[in-house]
PDB file of N, CA and C in Angstrom:
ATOM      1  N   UNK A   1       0.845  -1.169   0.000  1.00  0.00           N
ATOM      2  CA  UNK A   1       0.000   0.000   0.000  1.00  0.00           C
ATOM      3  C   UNK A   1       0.894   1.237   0.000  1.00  0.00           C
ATOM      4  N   UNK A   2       0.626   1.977  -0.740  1.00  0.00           N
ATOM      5  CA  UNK A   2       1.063   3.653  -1.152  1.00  0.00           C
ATOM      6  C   UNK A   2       0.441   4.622  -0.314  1.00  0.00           C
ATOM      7  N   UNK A   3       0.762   5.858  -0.140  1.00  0.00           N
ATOM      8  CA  UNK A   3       0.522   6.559   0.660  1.00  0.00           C
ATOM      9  C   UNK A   3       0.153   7.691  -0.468  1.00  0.00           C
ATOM     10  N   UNK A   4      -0.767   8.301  -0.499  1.00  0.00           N
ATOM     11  CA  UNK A   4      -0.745   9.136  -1.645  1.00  0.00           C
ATOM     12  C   UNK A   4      -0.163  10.342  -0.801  1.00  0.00           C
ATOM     13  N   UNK A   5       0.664  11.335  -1.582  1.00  0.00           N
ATOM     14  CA  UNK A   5       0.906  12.894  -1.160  1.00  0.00           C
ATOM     15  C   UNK A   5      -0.063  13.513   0.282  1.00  0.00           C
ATOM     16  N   UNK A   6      -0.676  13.723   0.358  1.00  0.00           N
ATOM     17  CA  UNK A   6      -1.767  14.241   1.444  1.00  0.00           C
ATOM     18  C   UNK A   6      -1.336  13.629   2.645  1.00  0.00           C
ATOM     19  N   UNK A   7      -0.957  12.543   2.614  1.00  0.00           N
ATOM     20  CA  UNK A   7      -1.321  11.483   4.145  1.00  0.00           C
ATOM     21  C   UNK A   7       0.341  12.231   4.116  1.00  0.00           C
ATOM     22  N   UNK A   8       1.117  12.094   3.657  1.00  0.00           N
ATOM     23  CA  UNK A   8       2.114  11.814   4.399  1.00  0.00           C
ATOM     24  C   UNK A   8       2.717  13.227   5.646  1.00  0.00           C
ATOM     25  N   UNK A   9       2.854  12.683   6.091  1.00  0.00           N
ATOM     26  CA  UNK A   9       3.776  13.893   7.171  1.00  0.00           C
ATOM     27  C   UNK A   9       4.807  13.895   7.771  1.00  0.00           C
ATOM     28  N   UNK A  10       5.195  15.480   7.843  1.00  0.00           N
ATOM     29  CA  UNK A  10       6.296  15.810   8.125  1.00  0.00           C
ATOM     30  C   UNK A  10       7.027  15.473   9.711  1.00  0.00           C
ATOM     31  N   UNK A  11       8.283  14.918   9.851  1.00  0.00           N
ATOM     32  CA  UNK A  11       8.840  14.635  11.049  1.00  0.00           C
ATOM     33  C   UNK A  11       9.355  15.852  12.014  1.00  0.00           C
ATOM     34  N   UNK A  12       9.106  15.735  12.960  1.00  0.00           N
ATOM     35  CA  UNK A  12       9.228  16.740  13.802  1.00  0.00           C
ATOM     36  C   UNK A  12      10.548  17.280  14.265  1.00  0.00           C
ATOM     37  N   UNK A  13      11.112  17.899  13.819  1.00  0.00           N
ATOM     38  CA  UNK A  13      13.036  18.141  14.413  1.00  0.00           C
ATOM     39  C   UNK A  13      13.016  19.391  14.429  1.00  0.00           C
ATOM     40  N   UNK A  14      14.544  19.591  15.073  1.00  0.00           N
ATOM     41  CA  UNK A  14      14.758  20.544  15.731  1.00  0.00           C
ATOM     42  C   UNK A  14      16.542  20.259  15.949  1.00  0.00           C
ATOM     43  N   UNK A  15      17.073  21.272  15.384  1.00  0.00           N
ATOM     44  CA  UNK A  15      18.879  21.276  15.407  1.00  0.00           C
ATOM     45  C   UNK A  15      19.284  22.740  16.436  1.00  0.00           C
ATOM     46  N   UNK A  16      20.092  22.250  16.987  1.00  0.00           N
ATOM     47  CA  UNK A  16      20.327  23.890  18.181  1.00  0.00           C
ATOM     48  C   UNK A  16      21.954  23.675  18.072  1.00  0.00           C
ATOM     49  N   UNK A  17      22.537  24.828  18.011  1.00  0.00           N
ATOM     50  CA  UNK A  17      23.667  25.214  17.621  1.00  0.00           C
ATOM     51  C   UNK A  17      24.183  25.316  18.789  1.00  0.00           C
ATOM     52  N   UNK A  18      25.741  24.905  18.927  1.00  0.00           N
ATOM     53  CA  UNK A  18      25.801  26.120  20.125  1.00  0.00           C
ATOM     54  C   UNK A  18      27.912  26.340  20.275  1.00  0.00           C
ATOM     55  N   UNK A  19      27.955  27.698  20.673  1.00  0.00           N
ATOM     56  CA  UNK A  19      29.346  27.978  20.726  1.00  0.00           C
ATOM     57  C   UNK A  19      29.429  28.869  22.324  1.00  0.00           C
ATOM     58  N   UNK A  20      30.704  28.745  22.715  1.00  0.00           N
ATOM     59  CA  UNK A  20      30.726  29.448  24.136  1.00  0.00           C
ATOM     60  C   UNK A  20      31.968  29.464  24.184  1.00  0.00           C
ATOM     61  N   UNK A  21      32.231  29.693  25.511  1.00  0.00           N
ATOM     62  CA  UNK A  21      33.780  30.087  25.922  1.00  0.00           C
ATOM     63  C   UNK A  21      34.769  28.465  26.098  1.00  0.00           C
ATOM     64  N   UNK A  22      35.814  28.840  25.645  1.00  0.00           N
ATOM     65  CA  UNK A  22      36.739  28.059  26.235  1.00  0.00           C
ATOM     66  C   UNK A  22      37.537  27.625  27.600  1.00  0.00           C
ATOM     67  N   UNK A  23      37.329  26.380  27.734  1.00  0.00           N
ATOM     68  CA  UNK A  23      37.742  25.691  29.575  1.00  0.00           C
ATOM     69  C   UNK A  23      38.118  26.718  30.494  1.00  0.00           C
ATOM     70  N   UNK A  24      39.571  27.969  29.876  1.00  0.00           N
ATOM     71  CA  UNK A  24      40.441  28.098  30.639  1.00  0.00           C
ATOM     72  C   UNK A  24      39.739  29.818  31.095  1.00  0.00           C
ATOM     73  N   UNK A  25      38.790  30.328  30.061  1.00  0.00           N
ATOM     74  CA  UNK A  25      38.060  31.184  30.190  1.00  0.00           C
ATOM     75  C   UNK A  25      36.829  31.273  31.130  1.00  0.00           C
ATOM     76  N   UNK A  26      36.680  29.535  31.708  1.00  0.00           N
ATOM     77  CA  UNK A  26      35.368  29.251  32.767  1.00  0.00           C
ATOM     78  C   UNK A  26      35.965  28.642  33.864  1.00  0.00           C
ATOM     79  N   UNK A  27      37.137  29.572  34.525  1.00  0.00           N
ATOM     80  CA  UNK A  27      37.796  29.067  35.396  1.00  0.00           C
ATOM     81  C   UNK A  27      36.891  29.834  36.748  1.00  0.00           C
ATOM     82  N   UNK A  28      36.461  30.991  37.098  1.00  0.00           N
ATOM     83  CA  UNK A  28      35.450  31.220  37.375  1.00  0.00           C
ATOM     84  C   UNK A  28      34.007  30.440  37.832  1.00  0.00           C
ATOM     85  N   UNK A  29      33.851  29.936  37.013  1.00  0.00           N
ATOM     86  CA  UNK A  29      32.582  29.081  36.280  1.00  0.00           C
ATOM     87  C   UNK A  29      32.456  28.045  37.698  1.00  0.00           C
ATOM     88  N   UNK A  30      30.825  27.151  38.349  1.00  0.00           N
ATOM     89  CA  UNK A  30      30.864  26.136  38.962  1.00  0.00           C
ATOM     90  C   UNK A  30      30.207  25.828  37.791  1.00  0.00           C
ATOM     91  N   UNK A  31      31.367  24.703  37.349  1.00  0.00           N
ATOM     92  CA  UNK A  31      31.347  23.654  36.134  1.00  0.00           C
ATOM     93  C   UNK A  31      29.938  22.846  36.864  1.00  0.00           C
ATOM     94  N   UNK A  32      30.055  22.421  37.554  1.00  0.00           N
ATOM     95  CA  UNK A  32      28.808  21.032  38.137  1.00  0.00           C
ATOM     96  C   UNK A  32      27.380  22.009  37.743  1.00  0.00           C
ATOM     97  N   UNK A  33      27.716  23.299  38.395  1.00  0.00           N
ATOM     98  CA  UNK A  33      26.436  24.127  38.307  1.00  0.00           C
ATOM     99  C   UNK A  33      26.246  24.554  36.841  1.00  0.00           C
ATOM    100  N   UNK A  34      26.913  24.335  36.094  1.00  0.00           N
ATOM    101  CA  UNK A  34      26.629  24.778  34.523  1.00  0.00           C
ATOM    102  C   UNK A  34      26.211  23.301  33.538  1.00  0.00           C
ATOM    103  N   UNK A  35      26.889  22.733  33.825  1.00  0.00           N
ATOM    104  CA  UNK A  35      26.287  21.296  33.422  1.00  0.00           C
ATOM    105  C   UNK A  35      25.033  21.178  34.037  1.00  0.00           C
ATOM    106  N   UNK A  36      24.658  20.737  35.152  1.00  0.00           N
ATOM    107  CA  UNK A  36      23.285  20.763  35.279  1.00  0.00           C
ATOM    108  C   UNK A  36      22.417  21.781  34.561  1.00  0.00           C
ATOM    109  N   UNK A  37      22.770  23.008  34.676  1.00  0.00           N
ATOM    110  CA  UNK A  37      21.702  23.906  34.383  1.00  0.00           C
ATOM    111  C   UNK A  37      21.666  23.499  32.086  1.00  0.00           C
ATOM    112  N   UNK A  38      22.576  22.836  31.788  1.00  0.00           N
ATOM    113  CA  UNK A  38      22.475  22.653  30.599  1.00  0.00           C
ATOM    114  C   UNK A  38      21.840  21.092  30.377  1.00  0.00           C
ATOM    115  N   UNK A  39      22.235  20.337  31.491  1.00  0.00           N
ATOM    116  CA  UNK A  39      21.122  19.337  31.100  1.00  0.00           C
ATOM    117  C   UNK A  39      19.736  19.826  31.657  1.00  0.00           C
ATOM    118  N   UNK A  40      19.714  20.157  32.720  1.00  0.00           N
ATOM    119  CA  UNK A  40      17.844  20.784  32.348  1.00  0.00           C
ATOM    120  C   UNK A  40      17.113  21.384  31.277  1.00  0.00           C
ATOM    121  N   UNK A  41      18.096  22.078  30.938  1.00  0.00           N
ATOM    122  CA  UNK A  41      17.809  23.197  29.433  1.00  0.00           C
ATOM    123  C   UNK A  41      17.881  21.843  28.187  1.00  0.00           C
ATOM    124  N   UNK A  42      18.514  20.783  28.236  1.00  0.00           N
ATOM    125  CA  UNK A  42      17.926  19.885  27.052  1.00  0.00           C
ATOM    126  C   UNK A  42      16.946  19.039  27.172  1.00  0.00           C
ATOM    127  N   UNK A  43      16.723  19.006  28.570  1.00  0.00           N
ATOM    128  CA  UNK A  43      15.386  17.984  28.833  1.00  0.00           C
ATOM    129  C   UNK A  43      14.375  18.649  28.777  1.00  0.00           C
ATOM    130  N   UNK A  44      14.233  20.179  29.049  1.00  0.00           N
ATOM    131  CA  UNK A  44      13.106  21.293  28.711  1.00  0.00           C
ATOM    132  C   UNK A  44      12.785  20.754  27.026  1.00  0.00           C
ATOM    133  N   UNK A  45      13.756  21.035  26.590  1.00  0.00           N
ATOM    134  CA  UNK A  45      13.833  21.001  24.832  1.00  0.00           C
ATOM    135  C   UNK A  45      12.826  19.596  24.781  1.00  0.00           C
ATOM    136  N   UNK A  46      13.798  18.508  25.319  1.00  0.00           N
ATOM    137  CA  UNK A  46      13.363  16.741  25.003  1.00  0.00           C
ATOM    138  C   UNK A  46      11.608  17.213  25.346  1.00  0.00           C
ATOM    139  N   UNK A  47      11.021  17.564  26.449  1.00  0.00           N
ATOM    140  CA  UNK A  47       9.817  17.427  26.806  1.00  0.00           C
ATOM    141  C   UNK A  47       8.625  18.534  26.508  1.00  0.00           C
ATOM    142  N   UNK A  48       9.521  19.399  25.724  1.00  0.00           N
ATOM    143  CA  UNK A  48       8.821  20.789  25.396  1.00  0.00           C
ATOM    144  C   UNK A  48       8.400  20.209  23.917  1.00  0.00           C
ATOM    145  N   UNK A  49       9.106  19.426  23.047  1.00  0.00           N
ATOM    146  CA  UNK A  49       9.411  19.097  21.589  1.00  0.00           C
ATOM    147  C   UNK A  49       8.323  17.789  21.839  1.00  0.00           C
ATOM    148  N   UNK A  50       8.239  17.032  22.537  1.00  0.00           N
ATOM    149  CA  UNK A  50       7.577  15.821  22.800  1.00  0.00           C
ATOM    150  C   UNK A  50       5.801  16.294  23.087  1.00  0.00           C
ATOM    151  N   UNK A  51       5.917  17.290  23.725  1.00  0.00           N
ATOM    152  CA  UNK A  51       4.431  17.772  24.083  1.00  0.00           C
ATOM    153  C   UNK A  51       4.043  18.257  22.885  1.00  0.00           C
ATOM    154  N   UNK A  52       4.350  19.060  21.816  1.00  0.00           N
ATOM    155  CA  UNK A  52       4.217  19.489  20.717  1.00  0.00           C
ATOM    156  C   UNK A  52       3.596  18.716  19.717  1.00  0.00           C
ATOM    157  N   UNK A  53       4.614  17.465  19.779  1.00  0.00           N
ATOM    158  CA  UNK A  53       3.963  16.077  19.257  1.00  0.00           C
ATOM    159  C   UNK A  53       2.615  15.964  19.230  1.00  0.00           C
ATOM    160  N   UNK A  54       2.833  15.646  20.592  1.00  0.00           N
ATOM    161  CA  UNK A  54       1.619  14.964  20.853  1.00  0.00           C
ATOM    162  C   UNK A  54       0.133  15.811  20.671  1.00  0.00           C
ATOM    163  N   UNK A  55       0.532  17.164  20.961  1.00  0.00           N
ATOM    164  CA  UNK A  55      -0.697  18.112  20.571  1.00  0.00           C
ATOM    165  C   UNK A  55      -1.091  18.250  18.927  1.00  0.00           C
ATOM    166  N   UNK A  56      -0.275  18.077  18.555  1.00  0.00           N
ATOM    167  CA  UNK A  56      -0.002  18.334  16.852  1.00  0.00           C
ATOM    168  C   UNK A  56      -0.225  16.800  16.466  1.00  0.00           C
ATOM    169  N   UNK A  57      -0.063  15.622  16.359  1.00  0.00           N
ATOM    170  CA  UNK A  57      -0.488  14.336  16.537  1.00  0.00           C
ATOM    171  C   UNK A  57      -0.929  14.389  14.783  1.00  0.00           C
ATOM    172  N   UNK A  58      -2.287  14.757  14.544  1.00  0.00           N
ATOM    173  CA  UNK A  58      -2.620  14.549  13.345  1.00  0.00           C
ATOM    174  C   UNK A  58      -2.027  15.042  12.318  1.00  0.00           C
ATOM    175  N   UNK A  59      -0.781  16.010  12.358  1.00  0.00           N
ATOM    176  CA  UNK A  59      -0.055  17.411  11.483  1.00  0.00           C
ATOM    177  C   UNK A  59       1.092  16.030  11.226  1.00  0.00           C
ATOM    178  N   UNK A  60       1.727  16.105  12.429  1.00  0.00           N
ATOM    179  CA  UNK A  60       3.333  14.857  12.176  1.00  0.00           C
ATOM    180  C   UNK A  60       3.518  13.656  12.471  1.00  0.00           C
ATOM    181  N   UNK A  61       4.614  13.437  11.903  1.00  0.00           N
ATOM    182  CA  UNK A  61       4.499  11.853  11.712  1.00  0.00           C
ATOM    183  C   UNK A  61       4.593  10.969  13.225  1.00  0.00           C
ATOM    184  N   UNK A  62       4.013   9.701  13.200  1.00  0.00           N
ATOM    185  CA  UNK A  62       4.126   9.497  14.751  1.00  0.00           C
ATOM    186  C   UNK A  62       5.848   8.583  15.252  1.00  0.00           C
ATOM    187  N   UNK A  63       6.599   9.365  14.774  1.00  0.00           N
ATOM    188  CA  UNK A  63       7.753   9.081  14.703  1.00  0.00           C
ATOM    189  C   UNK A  63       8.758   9.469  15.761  1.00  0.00           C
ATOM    190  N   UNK A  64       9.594   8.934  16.705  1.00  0.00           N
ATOM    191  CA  UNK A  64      10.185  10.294  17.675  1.00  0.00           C
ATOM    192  C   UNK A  64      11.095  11.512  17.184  1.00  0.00           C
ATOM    193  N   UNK A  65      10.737  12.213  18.026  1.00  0.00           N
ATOM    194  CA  UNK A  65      11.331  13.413  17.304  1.00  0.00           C
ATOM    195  C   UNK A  65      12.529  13.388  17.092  1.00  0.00           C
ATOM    196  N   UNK A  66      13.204  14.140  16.536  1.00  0.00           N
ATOM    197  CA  UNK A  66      14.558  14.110  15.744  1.00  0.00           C
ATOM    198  C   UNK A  66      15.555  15.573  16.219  1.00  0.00           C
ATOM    199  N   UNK A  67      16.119  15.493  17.285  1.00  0.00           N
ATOM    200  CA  UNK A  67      17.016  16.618  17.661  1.00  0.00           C
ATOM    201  C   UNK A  67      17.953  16.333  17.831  1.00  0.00           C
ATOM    202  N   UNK A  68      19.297  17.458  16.897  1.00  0.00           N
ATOM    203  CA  UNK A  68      20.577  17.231  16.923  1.00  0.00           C
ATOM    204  C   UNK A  68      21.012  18.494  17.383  1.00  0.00           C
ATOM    205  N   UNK A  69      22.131  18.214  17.922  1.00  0.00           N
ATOM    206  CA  UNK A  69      23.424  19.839  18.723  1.00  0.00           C
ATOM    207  C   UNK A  69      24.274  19.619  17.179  1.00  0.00           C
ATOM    208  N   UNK A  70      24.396  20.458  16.811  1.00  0.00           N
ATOM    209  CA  UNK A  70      25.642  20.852  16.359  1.00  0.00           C
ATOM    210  C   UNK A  70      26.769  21.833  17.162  1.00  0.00           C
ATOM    211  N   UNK A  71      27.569  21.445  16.647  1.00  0.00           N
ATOM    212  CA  UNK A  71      29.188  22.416  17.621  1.00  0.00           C
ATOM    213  C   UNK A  71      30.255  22.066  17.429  1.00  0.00           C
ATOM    214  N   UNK A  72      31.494  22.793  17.347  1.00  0.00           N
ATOM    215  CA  UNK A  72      32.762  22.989  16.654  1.00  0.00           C
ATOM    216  C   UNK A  72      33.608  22.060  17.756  1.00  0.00           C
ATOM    217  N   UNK A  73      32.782  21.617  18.644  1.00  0.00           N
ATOM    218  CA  UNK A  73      33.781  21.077  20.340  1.00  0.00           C
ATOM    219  C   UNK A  73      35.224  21.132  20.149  1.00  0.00           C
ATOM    220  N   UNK A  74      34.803  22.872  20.539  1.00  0.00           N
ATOM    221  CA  UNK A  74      36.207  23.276  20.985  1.00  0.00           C
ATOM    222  C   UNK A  74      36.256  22.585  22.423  1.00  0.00           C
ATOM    223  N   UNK A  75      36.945  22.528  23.449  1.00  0.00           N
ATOM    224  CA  UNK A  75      37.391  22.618  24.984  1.00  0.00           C
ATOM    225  C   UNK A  75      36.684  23.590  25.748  1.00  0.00           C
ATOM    226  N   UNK A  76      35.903  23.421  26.448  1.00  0.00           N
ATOM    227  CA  UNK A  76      34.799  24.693  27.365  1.00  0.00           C
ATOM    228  C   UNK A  76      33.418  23.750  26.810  1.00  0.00           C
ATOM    229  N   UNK A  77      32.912  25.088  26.564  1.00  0.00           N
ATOM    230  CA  UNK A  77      31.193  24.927  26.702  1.00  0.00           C
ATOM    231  C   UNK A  77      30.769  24.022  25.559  1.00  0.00           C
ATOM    232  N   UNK A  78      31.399  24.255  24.229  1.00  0.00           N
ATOM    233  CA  UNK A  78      30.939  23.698  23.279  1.00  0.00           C
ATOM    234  C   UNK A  78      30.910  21.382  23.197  1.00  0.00           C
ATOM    235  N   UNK A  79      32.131  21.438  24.191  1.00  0.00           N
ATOM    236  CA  UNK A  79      31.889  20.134  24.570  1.00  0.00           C
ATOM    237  C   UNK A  79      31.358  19.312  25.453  1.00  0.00           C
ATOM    238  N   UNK A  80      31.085  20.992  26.962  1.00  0.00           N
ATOM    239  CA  UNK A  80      30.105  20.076  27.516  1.00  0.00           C
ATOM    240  C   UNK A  80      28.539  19.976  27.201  1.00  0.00           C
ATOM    241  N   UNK A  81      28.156  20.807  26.759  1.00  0.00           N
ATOM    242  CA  UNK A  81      26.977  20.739  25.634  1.00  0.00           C
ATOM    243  C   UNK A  81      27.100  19.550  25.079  1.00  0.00           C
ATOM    244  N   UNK A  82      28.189  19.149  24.270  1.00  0.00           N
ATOM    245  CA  UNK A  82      27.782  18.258  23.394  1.00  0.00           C
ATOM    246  C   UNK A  82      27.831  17.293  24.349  1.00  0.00           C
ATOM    247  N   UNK A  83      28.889  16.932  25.026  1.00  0.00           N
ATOM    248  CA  UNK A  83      28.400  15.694  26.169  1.00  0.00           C
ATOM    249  C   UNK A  83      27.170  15.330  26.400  1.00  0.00           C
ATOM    250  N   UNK A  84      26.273  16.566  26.913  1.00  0.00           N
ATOM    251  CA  UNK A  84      24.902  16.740  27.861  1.00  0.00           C
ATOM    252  C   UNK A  84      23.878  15.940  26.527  1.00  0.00           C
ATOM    253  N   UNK A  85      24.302  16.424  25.363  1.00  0.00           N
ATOM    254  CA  UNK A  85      23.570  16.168  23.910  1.00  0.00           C
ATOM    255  C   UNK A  85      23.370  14.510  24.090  1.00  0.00           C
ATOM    256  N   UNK A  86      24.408  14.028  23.741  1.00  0.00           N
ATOM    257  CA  UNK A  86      24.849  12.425  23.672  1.00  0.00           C
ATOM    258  C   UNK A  86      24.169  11.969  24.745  1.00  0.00           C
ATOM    259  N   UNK A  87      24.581  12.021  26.263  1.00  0.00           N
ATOM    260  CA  UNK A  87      23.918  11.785  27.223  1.00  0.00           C
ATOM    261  C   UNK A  87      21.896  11.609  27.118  1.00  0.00           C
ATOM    262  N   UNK A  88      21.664  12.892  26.571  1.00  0.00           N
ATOM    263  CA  UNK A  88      20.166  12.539  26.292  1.00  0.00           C
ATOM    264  C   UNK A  88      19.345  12.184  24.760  1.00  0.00           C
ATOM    265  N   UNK A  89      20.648  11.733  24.531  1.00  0.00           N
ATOM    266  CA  UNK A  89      19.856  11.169  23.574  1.00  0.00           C
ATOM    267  C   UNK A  89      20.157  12.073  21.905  1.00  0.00           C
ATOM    268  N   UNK A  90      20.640  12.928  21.505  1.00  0.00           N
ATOM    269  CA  UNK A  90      20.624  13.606  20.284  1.00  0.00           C
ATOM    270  C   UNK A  90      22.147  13.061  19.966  1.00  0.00           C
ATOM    271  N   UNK A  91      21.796  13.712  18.658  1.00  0.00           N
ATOM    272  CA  UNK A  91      22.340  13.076  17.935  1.00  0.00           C
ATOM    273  C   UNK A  91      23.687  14.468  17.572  1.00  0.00           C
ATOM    274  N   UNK A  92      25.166  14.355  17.742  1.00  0.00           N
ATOM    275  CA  UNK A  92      25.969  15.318  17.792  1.00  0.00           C
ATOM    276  C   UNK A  92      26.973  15.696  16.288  1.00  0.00           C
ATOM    277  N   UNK A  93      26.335  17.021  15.866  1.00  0.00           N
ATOM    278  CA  UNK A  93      27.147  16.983  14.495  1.00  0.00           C
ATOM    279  C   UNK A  93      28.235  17.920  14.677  1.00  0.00           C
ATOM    280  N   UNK A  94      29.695  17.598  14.310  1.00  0.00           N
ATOM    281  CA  UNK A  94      30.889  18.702  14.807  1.00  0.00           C
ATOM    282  C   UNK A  94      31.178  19.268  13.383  1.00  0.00           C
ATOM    283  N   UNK A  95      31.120  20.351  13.493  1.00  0.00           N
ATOM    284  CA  UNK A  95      31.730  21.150  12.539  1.00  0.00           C
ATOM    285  C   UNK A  95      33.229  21.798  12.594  1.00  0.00           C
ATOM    286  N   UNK A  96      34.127  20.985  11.920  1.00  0.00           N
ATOM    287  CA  UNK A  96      35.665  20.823  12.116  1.00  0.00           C
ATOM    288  C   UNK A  96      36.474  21.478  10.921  1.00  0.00           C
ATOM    289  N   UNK A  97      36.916  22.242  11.322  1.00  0.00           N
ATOM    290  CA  UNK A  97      37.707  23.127  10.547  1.00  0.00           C
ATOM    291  C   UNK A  97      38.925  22.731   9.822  1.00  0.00           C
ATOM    292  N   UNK A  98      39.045  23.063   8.659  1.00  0.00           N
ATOM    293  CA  UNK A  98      40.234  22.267   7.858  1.00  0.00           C
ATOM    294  C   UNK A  98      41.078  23.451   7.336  1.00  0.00           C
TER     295      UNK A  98
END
């Protein structure tokens, strides 16, 4: 069975960028307290993006949603982000300079 044009729908994603300071620049910084506050801020995302779903239900596909970090993971923020990323689940694209 075929799906004609009409039925089909679109998957729900969402890509978040992110760049920040380097390690030696977040010496300052309570690292424990910034990691947490960045895994809350992706589980907001995970459960903010998931409710959306589910309200929208008949619009997208019933597929799980699809969120990736992109980031250059330099040393500092940009890698513990991406850590926090991996950890819940997304999917991590590095953009590496040649």
């Amino acid at each position: 069975m075929t799906s004609s044009p009409s039925t089909i729908k679109p998957h729900l994603a969402l890509t978040v960028g992110v760049t920040g300071h380097r390690l030696h620049r977040l010496q300052s910084a309570d690292l424990a307290a910034l990691r947490a506050a960045v895994d809350a801020t992706l589980a907001n995302i995970n459960t903010t993006l998931n409710a959306e779903q589910r309200k929208y239900q008949k619009l997208v596909a019933a597929v799980p949603v699809q969120i990736r970090m992109i980031s250059a993971l330099a040393d500092g923020a940009d890698t513990i982000v991406a850590q926090s990323a991996l950890a819940a689940g997304w999917r991590v694209d590095a953009c590496l300079p040649f």
